[in-house]
PDB file of N, CA and C in Angstrom:
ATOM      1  N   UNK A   1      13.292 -28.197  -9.981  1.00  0.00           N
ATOM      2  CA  UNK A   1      12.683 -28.077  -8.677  1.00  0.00           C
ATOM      3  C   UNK A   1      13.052 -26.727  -8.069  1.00  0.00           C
ATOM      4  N   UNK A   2      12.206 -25.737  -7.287  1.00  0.00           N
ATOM      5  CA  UNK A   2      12.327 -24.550  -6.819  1.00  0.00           C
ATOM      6  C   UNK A   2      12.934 -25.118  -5.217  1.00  0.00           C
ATOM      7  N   UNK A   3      13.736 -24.250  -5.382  1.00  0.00           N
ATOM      8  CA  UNK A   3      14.527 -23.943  -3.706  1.00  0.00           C
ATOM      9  C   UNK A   3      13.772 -23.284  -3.034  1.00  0.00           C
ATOM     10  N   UNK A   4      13.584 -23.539  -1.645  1.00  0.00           N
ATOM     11  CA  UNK A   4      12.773 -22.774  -0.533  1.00  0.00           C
ATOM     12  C   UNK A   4      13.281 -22.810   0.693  1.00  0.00           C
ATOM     13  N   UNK A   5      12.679 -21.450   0.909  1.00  0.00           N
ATOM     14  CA  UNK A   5      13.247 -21.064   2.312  1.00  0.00           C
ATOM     15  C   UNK A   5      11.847 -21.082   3.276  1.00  0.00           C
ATOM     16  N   UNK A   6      12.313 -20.429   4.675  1.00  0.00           N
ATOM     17  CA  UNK A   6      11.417 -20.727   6.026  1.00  0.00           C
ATOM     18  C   UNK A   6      11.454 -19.093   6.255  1.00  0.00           C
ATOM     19  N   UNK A   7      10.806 -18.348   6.389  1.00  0.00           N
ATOM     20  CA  UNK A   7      10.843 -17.160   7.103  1.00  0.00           C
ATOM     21  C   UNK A   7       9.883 -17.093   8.048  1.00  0.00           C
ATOM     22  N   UNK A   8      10.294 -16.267   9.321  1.00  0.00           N
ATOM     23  CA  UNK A   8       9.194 -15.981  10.690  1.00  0.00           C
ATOM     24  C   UNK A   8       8.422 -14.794  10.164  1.00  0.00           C
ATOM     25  N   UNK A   9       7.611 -14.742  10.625  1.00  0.00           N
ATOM     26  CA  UNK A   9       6.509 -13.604  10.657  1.00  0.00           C
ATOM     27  C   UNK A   9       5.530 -13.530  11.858  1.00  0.00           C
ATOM     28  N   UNK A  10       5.159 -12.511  11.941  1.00  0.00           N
ATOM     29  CA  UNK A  10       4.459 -12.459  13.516  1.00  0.00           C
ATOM     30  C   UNK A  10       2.960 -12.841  13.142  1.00  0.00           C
ATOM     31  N   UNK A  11       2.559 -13.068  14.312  1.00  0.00           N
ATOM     32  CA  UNK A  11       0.972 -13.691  14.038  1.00  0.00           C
ATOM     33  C   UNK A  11       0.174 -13.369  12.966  1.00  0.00           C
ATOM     34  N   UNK A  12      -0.127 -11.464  13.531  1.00  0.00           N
ATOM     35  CA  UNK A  12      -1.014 -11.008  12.545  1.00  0.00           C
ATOM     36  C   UNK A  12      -0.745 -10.809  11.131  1.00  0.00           C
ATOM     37  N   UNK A  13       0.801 -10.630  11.101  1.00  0.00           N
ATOM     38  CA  UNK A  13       0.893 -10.995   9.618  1.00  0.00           C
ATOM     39  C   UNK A  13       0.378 -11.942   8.853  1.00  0.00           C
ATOM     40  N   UNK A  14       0.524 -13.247   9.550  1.00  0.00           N
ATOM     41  CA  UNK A  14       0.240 -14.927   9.005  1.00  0.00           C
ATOM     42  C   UNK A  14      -0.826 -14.459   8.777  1.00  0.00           C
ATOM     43  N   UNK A  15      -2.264 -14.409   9.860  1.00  0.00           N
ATOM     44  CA  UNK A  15      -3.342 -13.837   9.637  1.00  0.00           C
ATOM     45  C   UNK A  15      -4.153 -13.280   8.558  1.00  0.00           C
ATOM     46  N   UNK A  16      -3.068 -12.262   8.078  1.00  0.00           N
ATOM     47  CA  UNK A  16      -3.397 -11.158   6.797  1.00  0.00           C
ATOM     48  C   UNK A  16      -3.090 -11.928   5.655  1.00  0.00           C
ATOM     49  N   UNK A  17      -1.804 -12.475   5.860  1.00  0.00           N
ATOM     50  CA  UNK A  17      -1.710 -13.628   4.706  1.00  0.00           C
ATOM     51  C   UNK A  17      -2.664 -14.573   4.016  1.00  0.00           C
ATOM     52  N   UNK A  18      -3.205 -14.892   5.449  1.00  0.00           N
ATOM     53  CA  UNK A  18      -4.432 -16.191   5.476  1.00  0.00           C
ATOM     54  C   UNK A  18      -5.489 -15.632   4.782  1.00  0.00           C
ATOM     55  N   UNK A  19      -6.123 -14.353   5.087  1.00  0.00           N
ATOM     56  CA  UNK A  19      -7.354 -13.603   4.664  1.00  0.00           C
ATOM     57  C   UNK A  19      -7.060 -13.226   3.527  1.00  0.00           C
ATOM     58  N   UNK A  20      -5.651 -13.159   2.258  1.00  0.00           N
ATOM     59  CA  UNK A  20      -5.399 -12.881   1.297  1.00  0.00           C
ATOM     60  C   UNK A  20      -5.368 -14.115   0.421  1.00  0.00           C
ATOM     61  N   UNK A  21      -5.508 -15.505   1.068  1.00  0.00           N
ATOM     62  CA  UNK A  21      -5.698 -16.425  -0.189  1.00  0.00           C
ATOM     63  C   UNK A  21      -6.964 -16.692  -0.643  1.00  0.00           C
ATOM     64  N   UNK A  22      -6.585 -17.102  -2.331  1.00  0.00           N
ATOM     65  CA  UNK A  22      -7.321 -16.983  -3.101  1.00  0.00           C
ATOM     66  C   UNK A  22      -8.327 -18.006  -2.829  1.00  0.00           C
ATOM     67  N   UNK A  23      -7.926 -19.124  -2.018  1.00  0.00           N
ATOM     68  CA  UNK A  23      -8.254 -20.638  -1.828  1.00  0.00           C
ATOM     69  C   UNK A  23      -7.590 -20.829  -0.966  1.00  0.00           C
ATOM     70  N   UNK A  24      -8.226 -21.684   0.163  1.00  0.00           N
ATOM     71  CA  UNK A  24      -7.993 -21.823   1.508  1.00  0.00           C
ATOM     72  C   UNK A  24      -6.084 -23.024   1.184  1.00  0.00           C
ATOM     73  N   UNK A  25      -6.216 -23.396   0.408  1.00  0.00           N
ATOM     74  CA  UNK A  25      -4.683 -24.498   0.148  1.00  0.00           C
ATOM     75  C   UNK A  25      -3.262 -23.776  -0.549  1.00  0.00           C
ATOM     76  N   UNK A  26      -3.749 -22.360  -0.986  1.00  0.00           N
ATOM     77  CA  UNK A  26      -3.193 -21.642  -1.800  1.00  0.00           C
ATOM     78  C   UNK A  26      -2.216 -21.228  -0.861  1.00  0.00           C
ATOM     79  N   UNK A  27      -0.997 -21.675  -1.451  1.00  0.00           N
ATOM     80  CA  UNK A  27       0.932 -21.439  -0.802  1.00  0.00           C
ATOM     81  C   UNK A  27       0.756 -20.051   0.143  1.00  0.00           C
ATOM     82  N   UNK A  28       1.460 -19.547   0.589  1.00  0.00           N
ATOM     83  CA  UNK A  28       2.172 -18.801   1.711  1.00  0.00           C
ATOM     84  C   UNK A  28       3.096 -17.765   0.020  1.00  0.00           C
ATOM     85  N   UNK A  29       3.847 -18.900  -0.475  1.00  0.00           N
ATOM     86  CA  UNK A  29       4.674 -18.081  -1.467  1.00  0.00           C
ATOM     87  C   UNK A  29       3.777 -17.576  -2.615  1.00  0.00           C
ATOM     88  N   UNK A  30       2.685 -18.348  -3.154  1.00  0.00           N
ATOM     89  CA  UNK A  30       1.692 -17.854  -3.905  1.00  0.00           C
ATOM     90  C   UNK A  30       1.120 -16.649  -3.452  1.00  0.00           C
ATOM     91  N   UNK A  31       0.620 -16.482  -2.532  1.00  0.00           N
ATOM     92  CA  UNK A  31       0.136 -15.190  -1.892  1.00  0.00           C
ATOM     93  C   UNK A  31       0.862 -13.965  -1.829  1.00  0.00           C
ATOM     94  N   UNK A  32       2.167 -14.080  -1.456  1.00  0.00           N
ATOM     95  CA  UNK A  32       3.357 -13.186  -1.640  1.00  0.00           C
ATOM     96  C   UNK A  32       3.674 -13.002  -3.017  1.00  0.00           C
ATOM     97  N   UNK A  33       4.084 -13.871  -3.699  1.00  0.00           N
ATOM     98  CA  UNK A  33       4.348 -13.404  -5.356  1.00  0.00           C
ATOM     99  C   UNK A  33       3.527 -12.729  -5.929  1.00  0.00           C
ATOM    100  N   UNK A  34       1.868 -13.019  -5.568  1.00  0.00           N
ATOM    101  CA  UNK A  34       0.803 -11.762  -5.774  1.00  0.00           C
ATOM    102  C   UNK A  34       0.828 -10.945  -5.063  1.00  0.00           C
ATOM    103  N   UNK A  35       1.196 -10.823  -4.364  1.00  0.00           N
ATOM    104  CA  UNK A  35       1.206  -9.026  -4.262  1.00  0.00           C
ATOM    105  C   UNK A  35       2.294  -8.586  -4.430  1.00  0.00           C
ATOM    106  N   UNK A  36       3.694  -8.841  -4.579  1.00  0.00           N
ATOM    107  CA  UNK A  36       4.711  -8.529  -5.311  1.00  0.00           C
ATOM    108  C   UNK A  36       4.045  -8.002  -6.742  1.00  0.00           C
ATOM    109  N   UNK A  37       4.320  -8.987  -7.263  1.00  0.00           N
ATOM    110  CA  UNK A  37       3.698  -8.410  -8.744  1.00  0.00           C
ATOM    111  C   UNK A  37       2.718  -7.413  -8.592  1.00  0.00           C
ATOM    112  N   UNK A  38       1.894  -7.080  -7.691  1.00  0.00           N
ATOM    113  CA  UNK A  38       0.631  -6.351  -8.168  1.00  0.00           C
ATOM    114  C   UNK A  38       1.304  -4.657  -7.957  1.00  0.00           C
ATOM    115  N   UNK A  39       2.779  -4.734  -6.909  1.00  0.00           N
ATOM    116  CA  UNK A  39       2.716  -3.813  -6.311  1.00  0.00           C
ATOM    117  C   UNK A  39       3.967  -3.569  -7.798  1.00  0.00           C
ATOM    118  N   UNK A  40       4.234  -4.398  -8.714  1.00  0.00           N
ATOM    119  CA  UNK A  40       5.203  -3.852  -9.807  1.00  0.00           C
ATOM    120  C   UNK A  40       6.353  -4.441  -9.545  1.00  0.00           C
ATOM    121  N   UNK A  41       6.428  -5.230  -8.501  1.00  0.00           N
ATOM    122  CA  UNK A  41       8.174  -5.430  -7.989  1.00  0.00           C
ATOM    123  C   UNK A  41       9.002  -4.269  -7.973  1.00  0.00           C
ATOM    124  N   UNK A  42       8.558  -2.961  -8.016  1.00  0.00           N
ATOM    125  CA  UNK A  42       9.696  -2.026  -7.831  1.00  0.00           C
ATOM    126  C   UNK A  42       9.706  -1.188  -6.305  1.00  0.00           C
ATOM    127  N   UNK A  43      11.001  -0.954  -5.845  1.00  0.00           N
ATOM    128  CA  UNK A  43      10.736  -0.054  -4.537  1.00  0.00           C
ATOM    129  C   UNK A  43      10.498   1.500  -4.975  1.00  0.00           C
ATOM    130  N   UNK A  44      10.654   2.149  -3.797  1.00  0.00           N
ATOM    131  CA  UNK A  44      10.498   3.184  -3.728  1.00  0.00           C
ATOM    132  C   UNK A  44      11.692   4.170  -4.179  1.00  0.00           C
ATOM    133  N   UNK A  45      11.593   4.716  -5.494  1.00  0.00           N
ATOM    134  CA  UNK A  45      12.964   5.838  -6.135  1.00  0.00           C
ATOM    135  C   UNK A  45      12.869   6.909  -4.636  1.00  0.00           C
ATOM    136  N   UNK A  46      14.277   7.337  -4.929  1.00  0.00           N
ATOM    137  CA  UNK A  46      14.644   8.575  -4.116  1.00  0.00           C
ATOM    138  C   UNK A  46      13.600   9.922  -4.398  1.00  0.00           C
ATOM    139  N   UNK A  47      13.218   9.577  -5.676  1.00  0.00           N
ATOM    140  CA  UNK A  47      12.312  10.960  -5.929  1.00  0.00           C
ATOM    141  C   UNK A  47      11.119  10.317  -5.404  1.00  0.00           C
ATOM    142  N   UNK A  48      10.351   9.588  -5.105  1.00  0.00           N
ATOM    143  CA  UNK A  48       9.292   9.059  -4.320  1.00  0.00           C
ATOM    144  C   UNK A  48       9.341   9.846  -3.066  1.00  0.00           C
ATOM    145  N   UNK A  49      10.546   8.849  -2.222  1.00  0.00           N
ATOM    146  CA  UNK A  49      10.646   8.990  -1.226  1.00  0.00           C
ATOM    147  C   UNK A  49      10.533  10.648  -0.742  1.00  0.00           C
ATOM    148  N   UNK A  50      11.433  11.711  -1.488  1.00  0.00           N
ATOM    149  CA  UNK A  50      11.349  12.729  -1.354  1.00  0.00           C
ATOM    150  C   UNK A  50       9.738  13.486  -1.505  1.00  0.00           C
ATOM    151  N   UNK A  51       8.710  13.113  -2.305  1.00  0.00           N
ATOM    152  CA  UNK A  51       7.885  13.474  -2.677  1.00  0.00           C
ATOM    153  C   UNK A  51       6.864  13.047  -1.460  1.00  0.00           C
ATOM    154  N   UNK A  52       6.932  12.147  -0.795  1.00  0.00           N
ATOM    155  CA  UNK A  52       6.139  11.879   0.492  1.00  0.00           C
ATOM    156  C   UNK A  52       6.543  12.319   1.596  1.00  0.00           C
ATOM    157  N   UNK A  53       7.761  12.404   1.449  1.00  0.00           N
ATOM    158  CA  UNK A  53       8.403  13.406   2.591  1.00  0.00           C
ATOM    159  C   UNK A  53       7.764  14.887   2.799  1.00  0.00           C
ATOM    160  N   UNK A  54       7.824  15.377   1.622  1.00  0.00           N
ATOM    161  CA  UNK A  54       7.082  16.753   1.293  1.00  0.00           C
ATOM    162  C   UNK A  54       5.571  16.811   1.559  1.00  0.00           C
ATOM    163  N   UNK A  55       5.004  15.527   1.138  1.00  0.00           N
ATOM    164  CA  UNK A  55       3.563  15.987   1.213  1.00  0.00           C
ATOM    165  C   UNK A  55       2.895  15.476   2.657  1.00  0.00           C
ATOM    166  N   UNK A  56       4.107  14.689   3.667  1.00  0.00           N
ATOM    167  CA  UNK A  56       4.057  14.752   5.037  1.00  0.00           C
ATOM    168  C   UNK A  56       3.937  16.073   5.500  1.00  0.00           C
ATOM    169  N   UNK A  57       5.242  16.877   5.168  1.00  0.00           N
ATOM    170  CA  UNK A  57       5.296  18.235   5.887  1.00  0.00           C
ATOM    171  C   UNK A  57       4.626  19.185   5.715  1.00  0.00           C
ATOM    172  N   UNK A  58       3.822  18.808   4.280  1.00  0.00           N
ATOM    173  CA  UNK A  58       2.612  19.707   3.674  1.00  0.00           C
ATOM    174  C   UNK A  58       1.370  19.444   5.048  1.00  0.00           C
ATOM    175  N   UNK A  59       1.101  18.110   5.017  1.00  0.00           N
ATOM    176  CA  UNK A  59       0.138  18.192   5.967  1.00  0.00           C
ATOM    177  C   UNK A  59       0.136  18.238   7.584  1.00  0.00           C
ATOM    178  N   UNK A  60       1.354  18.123   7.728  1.00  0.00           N
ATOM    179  CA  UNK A  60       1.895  18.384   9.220  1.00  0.00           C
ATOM    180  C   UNK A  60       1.744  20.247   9.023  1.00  0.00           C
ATOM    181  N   UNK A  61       1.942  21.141   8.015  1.00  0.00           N
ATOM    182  CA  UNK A  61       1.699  22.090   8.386  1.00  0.00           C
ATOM    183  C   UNK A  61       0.712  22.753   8.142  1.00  0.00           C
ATOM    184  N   UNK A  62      -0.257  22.271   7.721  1.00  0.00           N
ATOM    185  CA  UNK A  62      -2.016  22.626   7.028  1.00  0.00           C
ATOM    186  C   UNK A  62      -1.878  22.575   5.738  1.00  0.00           C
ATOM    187  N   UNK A  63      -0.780  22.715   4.844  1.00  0.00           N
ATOM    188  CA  UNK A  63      -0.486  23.061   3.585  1.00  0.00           C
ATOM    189  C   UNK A  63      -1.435  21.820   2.636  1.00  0.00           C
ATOM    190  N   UNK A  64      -2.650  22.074   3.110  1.00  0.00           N
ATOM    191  CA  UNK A  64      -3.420  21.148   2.249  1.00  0.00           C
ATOM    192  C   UNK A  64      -5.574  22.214   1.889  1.00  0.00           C
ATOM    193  N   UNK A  65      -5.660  21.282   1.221  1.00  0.00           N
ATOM    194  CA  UNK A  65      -7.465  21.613   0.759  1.00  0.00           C
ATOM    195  C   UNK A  65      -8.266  20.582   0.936  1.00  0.00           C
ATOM    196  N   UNK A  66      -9.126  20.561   1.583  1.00  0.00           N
ATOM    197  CA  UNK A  66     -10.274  19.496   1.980  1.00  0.00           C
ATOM    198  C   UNK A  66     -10.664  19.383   0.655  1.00  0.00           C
ATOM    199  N   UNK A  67     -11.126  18.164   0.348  1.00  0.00           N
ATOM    200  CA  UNK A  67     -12.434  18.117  -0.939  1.00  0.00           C
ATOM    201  C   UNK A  67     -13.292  18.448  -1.098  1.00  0.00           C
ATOM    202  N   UNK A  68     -14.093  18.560  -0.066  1.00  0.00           N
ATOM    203  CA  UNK A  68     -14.983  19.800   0.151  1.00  0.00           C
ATOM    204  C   UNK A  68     -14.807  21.267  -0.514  1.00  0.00           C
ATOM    205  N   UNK A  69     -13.217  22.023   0.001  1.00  0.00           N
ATOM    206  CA  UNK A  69     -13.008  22.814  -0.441  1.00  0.00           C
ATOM    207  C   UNK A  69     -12.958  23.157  -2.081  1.00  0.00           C
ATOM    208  N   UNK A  70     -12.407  21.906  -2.423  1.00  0.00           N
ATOM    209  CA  UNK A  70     -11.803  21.629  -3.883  1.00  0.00           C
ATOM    210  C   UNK A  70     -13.233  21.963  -4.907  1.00  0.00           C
ATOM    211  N   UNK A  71     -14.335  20.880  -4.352  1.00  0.00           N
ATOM    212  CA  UNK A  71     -15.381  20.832  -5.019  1.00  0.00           C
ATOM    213  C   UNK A  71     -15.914  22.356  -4.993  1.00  0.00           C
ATOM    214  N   UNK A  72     -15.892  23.333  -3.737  1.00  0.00           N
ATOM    215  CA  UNK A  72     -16.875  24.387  -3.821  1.00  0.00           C
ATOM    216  C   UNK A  72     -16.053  25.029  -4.661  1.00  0.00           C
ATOM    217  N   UNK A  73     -14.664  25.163  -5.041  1.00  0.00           N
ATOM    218  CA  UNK A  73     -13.522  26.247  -5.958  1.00  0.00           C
ATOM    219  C   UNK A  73     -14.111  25.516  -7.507  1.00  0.00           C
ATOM    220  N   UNK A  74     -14.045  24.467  -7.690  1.00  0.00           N
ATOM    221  CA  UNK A  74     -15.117  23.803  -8.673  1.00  0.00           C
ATOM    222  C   UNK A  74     -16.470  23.983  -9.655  1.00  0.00           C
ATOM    223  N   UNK A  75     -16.861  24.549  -8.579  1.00  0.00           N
ATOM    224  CA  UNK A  75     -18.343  24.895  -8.721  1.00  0.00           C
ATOM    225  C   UNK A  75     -19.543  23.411  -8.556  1.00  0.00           C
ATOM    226  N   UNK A  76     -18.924  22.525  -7.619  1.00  0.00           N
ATOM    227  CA  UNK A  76     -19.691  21.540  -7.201  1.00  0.00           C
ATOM    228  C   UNK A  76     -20.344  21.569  -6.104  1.00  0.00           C
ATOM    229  N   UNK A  77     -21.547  20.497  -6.181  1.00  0.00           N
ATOM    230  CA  UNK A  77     -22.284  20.576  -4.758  1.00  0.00           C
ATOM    231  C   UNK A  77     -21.063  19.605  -3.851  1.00  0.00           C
ATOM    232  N   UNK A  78     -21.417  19.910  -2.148  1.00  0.00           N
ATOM    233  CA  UNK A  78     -21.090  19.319  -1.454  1.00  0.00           C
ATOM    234  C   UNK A  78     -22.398  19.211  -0.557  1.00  0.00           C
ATOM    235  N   UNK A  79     -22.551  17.285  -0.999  1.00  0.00           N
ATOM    236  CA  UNK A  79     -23.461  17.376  -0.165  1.00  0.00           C
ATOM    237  C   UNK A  79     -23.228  16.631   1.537  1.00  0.00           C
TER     238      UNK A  79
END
């Protein structure tokens, strides 16, 4: 037999939960274990973290290219 716990969550969470089952009877913990798994069960490495950090400050300082741009360096239409 599986052990279970009670956790709070705020409304709109429940909500998002609700709009994520597969089937209106489908567990609270079913719903969560899928997207666990989907997301890999792993967190975020220090080199992640660092790497979004960077590409924050990239775009906090313009240090970026529209797709637009990308496509015309390309030689694509933008339509």
């Amino acid at each position: 037999m599986h052990k279970s716990t009670m956790i709070r969550v705020d409304y709109d969470v429940k909500q998002r939960l609700d709009s994520m089952k597969n089937y209106q009877r489908e567990s609270y913990g079913d719903v969560i274990t899928r997207m666990l798994d989907a997301c890999g069960g792993e967190g975020l490495t220090d080199e992640d973290i660092m790497d979004i950090e960077k590409s924050l400050d990239d775009l906090k300082h313009g240090r970026y290219r529209t797709i637009e741009e990308v496509m015309k360096e390309e030689g694509m239409s933008v339509d």
